[in-house]
Protein backbone atom coordinates (compact mmCIF):
# COMPACT_ATOMS: atom_id res chain seq x y z
CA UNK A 1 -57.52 54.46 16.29
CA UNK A 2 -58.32 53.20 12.28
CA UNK A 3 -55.57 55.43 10.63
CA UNK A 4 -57.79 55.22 7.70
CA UNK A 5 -60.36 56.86 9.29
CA UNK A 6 -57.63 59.63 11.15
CA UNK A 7 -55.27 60.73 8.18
CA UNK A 8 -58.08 60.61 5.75
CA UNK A 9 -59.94 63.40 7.83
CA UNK A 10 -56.69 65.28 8.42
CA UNK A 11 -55.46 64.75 5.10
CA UNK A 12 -57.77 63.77 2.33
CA UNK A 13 -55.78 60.23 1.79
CA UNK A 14 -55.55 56.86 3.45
CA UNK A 15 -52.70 56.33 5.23
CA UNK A 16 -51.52 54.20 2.80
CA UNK A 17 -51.23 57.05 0.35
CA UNK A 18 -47.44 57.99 1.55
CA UNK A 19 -46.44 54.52 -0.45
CA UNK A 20 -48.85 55.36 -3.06
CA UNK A 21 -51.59 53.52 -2.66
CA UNK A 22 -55.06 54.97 -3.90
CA UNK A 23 -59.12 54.00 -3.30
CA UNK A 24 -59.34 50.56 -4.77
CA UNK A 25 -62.49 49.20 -4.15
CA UNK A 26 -65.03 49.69 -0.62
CA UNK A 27 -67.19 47.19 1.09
CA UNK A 28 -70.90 47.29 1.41
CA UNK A 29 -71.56 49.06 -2.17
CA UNK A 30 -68.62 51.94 -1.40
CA UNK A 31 -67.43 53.37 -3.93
CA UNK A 32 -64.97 56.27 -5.15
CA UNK A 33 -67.64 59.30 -5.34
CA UNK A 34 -69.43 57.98 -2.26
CA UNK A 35 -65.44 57.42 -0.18
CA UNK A 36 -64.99 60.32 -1.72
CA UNK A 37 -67.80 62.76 -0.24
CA UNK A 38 -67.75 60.89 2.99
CA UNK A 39 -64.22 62.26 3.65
CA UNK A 40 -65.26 65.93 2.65
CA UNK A 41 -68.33 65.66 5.09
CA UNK A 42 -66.40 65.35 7.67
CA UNK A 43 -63.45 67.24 6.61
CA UNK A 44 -65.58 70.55 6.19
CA UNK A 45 -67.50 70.51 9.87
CA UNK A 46 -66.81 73.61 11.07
CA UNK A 47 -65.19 74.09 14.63
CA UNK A 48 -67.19 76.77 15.88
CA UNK A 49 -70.40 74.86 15.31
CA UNK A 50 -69.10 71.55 16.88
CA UNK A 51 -67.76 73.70 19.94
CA UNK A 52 -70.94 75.15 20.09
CA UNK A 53 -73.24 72.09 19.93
CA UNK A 54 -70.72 69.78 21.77
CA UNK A 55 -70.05 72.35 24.68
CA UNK A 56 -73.56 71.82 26.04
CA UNK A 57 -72.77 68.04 27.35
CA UNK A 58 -68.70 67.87 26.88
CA UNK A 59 -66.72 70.74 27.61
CA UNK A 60 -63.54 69.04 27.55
CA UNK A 61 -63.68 68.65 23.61
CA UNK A 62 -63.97 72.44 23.81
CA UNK A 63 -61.39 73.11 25.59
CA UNK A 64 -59.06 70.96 23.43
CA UNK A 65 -60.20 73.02 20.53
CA UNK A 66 -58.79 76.44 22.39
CA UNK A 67 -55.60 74.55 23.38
CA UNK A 68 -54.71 73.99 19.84
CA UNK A 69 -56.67 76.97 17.92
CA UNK A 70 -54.19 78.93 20.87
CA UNK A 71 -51.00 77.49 19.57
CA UNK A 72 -51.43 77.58 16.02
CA UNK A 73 -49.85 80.26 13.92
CA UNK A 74 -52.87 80.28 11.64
CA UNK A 75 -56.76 80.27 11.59
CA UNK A 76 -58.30 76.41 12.02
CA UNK A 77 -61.59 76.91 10.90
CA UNK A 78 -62.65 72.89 10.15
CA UNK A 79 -61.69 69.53 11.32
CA UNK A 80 -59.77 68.88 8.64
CA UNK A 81 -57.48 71.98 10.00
CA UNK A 82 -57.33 70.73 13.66
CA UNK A 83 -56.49 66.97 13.15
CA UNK A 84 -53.82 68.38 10.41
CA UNK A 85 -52.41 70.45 12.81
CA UNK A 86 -52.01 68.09 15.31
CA UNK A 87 -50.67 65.33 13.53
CA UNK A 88 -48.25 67.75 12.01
CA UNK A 89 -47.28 68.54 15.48
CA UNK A 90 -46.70 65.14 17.10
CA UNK A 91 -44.18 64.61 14.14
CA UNK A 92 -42.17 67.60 15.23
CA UNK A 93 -42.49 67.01 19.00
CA UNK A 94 -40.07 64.91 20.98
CA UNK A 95 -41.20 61.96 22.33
CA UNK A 96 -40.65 62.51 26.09
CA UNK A 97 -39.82 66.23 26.39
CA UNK A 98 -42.25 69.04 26.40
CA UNK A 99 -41.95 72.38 24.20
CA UNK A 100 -42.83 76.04 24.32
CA UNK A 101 -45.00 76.74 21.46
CA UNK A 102 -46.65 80.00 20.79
CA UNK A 103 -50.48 80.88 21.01
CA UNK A 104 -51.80 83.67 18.57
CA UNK A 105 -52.29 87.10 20.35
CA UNK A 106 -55.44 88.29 21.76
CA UNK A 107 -56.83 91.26 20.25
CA UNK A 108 -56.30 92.23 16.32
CA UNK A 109 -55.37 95.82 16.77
CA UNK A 110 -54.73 97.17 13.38
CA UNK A 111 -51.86 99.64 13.11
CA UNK A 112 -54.51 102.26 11.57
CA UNK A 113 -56.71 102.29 14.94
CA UNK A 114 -57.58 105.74 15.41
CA UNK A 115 -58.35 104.59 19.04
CA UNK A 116 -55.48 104.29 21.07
CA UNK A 117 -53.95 101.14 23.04
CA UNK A 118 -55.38 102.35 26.19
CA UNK A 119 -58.65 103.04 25.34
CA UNK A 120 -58.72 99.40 23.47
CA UNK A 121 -57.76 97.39 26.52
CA UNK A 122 -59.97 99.64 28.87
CA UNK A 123 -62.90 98.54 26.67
CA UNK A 124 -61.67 94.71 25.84
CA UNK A 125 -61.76 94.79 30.15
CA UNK A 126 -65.78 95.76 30.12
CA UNK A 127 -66.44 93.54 27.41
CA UNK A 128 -64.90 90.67 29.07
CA UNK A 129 -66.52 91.56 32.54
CA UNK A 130 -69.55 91.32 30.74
CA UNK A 131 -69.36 87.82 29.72
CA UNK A 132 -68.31 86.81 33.11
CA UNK A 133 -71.35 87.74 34.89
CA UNK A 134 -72.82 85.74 31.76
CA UNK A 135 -71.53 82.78 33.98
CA UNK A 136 -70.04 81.43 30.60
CA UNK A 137 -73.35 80.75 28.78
CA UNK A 138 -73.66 82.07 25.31
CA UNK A 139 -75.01 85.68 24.73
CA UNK A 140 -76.01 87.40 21.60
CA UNK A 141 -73.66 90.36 19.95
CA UNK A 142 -76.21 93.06 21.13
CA UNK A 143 -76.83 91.81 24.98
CA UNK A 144 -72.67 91.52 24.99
CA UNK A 145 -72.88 95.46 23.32
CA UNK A 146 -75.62 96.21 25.55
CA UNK A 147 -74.06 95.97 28.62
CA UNK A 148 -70.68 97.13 28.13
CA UNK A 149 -72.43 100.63 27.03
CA UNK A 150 -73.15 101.34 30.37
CA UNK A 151 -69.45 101.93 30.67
CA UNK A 152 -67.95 103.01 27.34
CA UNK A 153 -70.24 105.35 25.35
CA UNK A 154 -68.32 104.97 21.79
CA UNK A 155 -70.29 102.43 20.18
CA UNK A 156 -67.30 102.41 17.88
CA UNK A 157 -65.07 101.45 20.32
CA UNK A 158 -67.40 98.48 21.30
CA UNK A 159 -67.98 97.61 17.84
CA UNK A 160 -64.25 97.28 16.68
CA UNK A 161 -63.38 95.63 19.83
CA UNK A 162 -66.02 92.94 19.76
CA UNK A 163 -65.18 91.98 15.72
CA UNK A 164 -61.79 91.63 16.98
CA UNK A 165 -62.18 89.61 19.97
CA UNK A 166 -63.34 86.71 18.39
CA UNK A 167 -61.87 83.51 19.62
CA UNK A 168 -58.82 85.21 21.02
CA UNK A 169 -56.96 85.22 24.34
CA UNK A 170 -57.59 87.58 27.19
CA UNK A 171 -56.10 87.07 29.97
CA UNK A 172 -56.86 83.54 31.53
CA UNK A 173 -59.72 83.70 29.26
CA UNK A 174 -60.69 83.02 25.60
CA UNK A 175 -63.43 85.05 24.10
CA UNK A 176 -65.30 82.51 22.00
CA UNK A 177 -67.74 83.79 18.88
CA UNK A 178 -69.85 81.51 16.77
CA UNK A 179 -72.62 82.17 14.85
CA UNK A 180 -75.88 80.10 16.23
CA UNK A 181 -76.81 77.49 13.64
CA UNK A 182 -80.70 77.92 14.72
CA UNK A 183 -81.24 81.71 14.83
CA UNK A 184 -78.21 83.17 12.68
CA UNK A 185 -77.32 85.46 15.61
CA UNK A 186 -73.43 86.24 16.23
CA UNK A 187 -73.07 84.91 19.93
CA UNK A 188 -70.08 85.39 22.72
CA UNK A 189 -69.09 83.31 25.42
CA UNK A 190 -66.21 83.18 27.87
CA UNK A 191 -63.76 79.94 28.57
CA UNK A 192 -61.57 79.90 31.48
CA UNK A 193 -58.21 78.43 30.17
CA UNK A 194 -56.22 78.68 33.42
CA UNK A 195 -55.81 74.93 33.03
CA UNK A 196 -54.70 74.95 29.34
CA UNK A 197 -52.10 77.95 29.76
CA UNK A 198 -51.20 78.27 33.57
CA UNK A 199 -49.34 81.58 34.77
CA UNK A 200 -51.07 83.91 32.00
CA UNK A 201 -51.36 87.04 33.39
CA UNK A 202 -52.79 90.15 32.13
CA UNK A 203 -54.61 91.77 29.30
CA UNK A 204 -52.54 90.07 26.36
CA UNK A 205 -53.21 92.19 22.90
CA UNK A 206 -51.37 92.52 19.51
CA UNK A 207 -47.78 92.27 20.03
CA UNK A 208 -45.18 90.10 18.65
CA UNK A 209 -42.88 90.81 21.93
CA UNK A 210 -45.97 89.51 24.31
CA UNK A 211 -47.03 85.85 23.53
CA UNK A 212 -48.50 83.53 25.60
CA UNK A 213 -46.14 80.61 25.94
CA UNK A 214 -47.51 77.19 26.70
CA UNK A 215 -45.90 73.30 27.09
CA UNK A 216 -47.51 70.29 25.89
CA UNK A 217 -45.95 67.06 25.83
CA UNK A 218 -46.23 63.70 22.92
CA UNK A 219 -48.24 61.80 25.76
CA UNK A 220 -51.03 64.30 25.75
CA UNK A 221 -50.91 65.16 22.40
CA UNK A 222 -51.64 61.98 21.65
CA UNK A 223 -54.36 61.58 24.56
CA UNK A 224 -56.02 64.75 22.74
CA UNK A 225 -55.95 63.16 19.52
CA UNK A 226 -57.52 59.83 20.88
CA UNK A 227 -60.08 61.97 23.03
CA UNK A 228 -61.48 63.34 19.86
CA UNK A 229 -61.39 60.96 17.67
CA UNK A 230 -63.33 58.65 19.84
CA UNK A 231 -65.68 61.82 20.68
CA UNK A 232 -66.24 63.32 17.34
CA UNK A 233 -65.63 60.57 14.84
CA UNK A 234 -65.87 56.74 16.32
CA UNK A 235 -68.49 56.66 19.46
CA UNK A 236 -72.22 57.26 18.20
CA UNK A 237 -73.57 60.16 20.68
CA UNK A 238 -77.01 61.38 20.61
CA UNK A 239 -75.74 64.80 20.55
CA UNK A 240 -74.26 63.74 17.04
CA UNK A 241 -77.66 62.59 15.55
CA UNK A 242 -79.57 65.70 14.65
CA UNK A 243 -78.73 68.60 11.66
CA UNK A 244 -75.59 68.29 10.07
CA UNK A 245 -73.80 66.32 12.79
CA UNK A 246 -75.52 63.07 11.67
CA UNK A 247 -73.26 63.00 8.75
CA UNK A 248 -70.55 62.20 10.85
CA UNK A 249 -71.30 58.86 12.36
CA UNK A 250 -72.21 57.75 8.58
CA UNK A 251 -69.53 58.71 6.82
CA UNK A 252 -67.12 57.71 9.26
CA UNK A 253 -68.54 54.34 8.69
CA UNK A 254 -68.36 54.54 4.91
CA UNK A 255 -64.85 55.29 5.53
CA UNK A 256 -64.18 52.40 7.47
CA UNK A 257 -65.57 50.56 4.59
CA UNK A 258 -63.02 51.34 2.23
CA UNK A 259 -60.02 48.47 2.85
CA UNK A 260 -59.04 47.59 -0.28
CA UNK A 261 -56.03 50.36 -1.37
CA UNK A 262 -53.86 49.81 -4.97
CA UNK A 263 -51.02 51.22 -6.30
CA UNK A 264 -50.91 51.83 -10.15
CA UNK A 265 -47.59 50.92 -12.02
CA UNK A 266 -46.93 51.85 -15.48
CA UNK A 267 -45.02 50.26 -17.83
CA UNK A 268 -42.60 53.34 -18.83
CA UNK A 269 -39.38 52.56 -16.62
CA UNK A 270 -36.68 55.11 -17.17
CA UNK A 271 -34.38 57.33 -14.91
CA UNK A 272 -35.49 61.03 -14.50
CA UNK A 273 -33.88 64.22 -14.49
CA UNK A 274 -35.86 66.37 -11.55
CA UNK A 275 -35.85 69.89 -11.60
CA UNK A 276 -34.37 70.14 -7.96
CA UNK A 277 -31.43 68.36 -9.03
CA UNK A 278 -32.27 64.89 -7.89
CA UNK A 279 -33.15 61.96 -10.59
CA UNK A 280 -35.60 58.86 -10.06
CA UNK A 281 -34.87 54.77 -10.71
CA UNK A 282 -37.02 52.48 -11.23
CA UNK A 283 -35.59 48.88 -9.17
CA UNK A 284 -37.04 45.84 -8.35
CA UNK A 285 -35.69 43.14 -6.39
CA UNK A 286 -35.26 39.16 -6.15
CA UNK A 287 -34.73 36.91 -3.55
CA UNK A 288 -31.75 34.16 -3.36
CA UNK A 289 -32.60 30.74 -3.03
CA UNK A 290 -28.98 29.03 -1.97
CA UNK A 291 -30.25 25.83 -2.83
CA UNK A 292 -31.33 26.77 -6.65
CA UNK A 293 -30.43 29.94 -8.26
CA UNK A 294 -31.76 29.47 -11.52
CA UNK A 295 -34.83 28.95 -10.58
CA UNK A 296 -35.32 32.08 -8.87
CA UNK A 297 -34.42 33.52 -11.94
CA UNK A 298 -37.89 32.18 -13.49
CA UNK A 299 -40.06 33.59 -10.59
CA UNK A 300 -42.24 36.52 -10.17
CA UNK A 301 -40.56 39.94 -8.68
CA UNK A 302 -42.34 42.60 -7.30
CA UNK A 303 -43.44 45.64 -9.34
CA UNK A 304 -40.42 48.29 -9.88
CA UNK A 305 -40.89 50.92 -7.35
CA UNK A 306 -39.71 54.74 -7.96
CA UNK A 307 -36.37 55.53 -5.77
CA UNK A 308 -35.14 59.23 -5.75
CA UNK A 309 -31.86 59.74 -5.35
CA UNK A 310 -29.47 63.33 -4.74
CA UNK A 311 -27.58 64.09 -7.94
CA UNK A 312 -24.31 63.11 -5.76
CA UNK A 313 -25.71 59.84 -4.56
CA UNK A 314 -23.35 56.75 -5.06
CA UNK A 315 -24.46 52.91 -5.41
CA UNK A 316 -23.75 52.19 -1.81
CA UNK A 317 -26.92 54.87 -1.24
CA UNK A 318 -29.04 53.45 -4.16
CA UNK A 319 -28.68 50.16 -2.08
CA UNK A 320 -29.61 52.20 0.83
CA UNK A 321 -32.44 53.12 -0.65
CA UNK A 322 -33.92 50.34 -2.37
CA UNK A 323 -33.29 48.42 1.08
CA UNK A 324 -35.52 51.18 3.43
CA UNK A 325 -38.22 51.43 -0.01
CA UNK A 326 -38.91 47.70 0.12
CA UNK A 327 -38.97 47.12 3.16
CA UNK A 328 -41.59 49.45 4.03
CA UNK A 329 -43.70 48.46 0.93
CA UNK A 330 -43.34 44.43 1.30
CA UNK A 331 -43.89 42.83 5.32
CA UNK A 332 -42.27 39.83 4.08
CA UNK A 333 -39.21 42.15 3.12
CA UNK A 334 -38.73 43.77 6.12
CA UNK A 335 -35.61 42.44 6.97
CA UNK A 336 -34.18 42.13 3.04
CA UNK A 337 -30.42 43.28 2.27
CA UNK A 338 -29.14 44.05 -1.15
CA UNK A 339 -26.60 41.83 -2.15
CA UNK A 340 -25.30 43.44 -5.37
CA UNK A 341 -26.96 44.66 -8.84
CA UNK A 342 -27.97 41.74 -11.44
CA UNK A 343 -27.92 43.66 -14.51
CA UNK A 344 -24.77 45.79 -13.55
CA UNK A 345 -21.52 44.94 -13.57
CA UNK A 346 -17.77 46.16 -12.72
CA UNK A 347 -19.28 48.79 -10.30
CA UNK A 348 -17.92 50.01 -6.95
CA UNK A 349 -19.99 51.12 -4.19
CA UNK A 350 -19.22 54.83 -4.45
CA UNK A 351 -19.02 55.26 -7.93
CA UNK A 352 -21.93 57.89 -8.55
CA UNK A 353 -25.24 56.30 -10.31
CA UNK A 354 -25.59 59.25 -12.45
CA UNK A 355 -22.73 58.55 -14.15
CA UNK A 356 -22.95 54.64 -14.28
CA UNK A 357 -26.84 54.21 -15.26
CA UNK A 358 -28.59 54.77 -18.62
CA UNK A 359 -31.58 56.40 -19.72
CA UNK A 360 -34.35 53.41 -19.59
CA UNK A 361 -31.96 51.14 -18.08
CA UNK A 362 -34.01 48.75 -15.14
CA UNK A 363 -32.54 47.88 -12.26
CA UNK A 364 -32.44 44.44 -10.17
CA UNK A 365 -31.03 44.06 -7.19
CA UNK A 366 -30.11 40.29 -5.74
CA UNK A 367 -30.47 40.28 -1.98
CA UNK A 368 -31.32 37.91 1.27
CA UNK A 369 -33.98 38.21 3.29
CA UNK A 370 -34.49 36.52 7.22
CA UNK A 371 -37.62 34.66 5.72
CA UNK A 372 -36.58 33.53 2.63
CA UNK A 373 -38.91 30.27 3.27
CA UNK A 374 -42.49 32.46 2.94
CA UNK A 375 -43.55 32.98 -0.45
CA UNK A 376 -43.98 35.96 -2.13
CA UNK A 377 -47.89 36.45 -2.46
CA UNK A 378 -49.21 37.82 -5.81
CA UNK A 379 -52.89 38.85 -6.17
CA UNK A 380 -54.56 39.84 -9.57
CA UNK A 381 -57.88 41.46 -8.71
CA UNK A 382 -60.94 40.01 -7.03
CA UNK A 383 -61.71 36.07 -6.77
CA UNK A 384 -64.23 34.90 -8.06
CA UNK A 385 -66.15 32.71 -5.71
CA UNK A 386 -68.84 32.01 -7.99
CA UNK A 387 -72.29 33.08 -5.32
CA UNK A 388 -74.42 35.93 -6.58
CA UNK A 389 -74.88 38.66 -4.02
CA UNK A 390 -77.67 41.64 -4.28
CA UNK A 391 -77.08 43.20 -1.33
CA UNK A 392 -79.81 46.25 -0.31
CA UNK A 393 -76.40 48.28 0.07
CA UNK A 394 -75.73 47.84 -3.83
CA UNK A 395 -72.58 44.80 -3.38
CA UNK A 396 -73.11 43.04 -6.57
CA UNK A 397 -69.80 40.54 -5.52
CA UNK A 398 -68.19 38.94 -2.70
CA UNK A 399 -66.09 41.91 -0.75
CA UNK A 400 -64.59 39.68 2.14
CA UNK A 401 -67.41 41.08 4.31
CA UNK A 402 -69.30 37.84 6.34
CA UNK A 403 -72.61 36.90 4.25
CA UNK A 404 -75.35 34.64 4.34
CA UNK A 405 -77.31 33.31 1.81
CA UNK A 406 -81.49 33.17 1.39
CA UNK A 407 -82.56 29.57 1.63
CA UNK A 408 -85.14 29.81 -1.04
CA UNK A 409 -83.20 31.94 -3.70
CA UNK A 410 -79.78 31.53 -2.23
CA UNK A 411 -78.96 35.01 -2.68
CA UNK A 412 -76.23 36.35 -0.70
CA UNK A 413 -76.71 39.40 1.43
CA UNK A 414 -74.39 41.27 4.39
CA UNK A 415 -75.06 40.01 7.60
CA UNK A 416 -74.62 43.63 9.00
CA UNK A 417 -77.24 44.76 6.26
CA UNK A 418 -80.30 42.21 7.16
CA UNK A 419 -79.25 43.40 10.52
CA UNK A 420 -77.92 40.00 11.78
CA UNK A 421 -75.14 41.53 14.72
CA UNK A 422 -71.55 40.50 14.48
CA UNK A 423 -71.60 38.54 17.77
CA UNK A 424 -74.73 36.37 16.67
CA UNK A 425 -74.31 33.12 14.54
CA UNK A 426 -76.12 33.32 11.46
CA UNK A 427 -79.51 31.94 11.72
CA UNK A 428 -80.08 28.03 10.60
CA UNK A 429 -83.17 29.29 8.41
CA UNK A 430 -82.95 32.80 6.38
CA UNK A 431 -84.99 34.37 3.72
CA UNK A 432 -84.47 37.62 2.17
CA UNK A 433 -86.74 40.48 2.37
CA UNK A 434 -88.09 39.61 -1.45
CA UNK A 435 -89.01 36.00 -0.56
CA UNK A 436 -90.35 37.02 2.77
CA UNK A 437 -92.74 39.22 1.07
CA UNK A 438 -93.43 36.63 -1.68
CA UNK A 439 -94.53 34.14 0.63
CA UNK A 440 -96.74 37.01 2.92
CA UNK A 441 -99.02 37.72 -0.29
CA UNK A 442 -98.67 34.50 -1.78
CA UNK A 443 -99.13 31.48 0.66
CA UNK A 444 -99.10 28.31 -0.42
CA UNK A 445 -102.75 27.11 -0.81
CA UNK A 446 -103.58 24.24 1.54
């Protein structure tokens, strides 16, 4: 799975955003507006809809909606919800072991229901008998109403009850409401979740003592995850071509096209007072070279990066810290180990920093690293490869993307855009569109 494609639907950010890293620059003519609505597109497709168009051919994607609309402690109404949910889940579940997690109850009875509990559940019971003999197809609000009046005369009754069954648990059931995109009628259908939540027993209504408990493990949380995103975002489907659906498959690929992620630094490097009683630093950090110290001196370091520290925190933690930050940030750091502090001196590893650092005061820390034989790479924006490119998807410069150039103007273009396929050498002879068209109405005279 592109986590691009994953945490930007879940949460409105690459996943590079959690060092700080921002929309750069996009392939293909991207850019930030156009990134930008592609991830609300799909962010805002509504679950009830995609259940309800998707169910025809795939009920499994279905039934991993109930599974996790079940367990959730509050309403998932788009995909952005769902994928959040279950991402935030898989970072609190262990990685072998299974837990209990609670489904939301059934019915909505509100404490001010002048019917009583019994009359409620004898009346959820019809409804749901209803929809079985439906043989889980979807049925209209007033054929649902119609039929359960043959056995409870308050229309009341039926009326409360069916506003509050909506996608809630009954039994071994869920009671599924959408509203039908093509005729704006408020359908009902039944789902047997006997698989999902084994040993559920019972009319289950609105009562903090009676939950539904359920187990899922890491393994097929993640299988869930994979299952949709290959489903719903990646795989082109027919059934995702028509109405609002056919958004998906584009943007997704518009998403995809963003690769290029930066991080801003400023030039205002001081330590912080936070509200919360922790402070910020500003450190960078430079490699030893046994061989010639004083020319490492004259190279390049990395940017400063922002460390946060506790108010308590000694030196031995700020080296801690700036240890786990760059390592994360730089590949060719990953193994790096502070050494000591080049600008301070006469310090001891658990003095505290707050006391030992001044306002404005940068910090450089001297340390090792495994591969201190590769160089540190430094880029400063895009290279300039001197080709023109007028791509029909709006590239005006050379994005990394393959290309291939018109023999008679030498214009470059996309391959994917003059629809030349990845796993096809480019063509010995090409002409763009404009030339082609050029030499149709214009031939050369004989």
């Amino acid at each position: 799975m592109e986590l691009r494609l994953l945490y930007g639907v879940a949460h409105g950010s690459p996943w590079f955003g959690r060092w700080g890293y921002k929309f750069g620059r996009g392939c293909y003519g991207v850019n930030q507006p156009i990134y930008q609505k592609a991830i609300e597109a799909i962010q805002g497709m509504p679950l009830c809809l995609l259940s309800h168009h998707l169910s025809i051919s795939n009920n499994d994607i279905s039934i991993i909606f109930s599974r996790y609309q079940a367990m959730s402690d509050h309403s998932m109404v788009t995909l952005a919800d769902l994928f959040h949910f279950m991402l935030e889940l898989k970072s609190r579940l262990p990685k072998e072991t299974s837990i209990n997690s609670s489904s939301n109850p059934a019915i909505m009875a509100e404490t001010n229901c002048r019917w009583s509990p019994k009359r409620v559940e004898a009346a959820t019971r019809v409804i749901v008998e209803a929809l079985k003999r439906a043989e889980y197809r979807w049925v209209s609000r007033q054929e649902v109403r119609d039929a359960a009046r043959a056995y409870i005369g308050d229309t009341g009754l039926l009326d409360f009850v069916l506003k509050s069954l909506g996608n809630h648990i009954v039994g071994n059931y869920l009671v599924r409401r959408c509203l039908n995109p093509v005729t704006k009628v408020l359908e009902y259908c039944l789902e047997d979740i006997s698989t999902v939540f084994p040993n559920q027993e019972g009319l289950i209504l609105n009562n903090s003592k009676i939950k539904p408990r359920c187990k899922i493990t890491k393994a097929q949380l993640m299988k869930d995850i994979c299952y949709l995103y290959k489903s719903i975002l990646k795989e082109q489907r027919p059934t995702m071509s028509n109405g609002i659906f056919s958004a998906i498959p584009m943007a997704a690929r518009i998403i995809l096209d963003a690769k290029f992620f930066v991080k801003e630094y400023t030039e205002e490097f001081s330590m912080k007072v936070m509200r919360n009683g922790k402070f910020m630093l500003f450190c960078t950090v430079m490699l030893r070279n046994n061989e010639d110290f004083d020319h490492d001196l004259k190279k390049p370091m990395p940017p400063f990066e922002c460390v946060t520290l506790k108010e308590n925190a000694t030196f031995d933690d700020l080296k801690l810290e700036v240890e786990k930050n760059f390592r994360e940030v730089y590949w060719r750091l990953r193994s790096f180990v502070v050494e000591n502090i080049l600008n301070l001196s006469a310090i001891k590893g658990t003095d505290l920093v707050s006391g030992s650092v001044e306002l404005g005061q940068k910090m450089v820390f001297l340390g090792s690293n495994e591969n201190n034989n590769e160089l540190m790479n430094y880029e400063s924006g895009l290279i300039n490869s001197g080709i023109i490119v007028d791509c029909p998807c709006g590239a005006k410069e050379d994005d990394g993307e393959r290309l291939v150039s018109c023999d008679i103007c030498e214009v470059w273009q996309h391959t994917r855009c003059v629809k030349i396929p990845n796993n096809e050498e480019i063509p010995h002879v090409f002409l763009c569109k404009q030339c082609e068209e050029k030499i149709v109405f214009f031939p050369s005279l004989p």
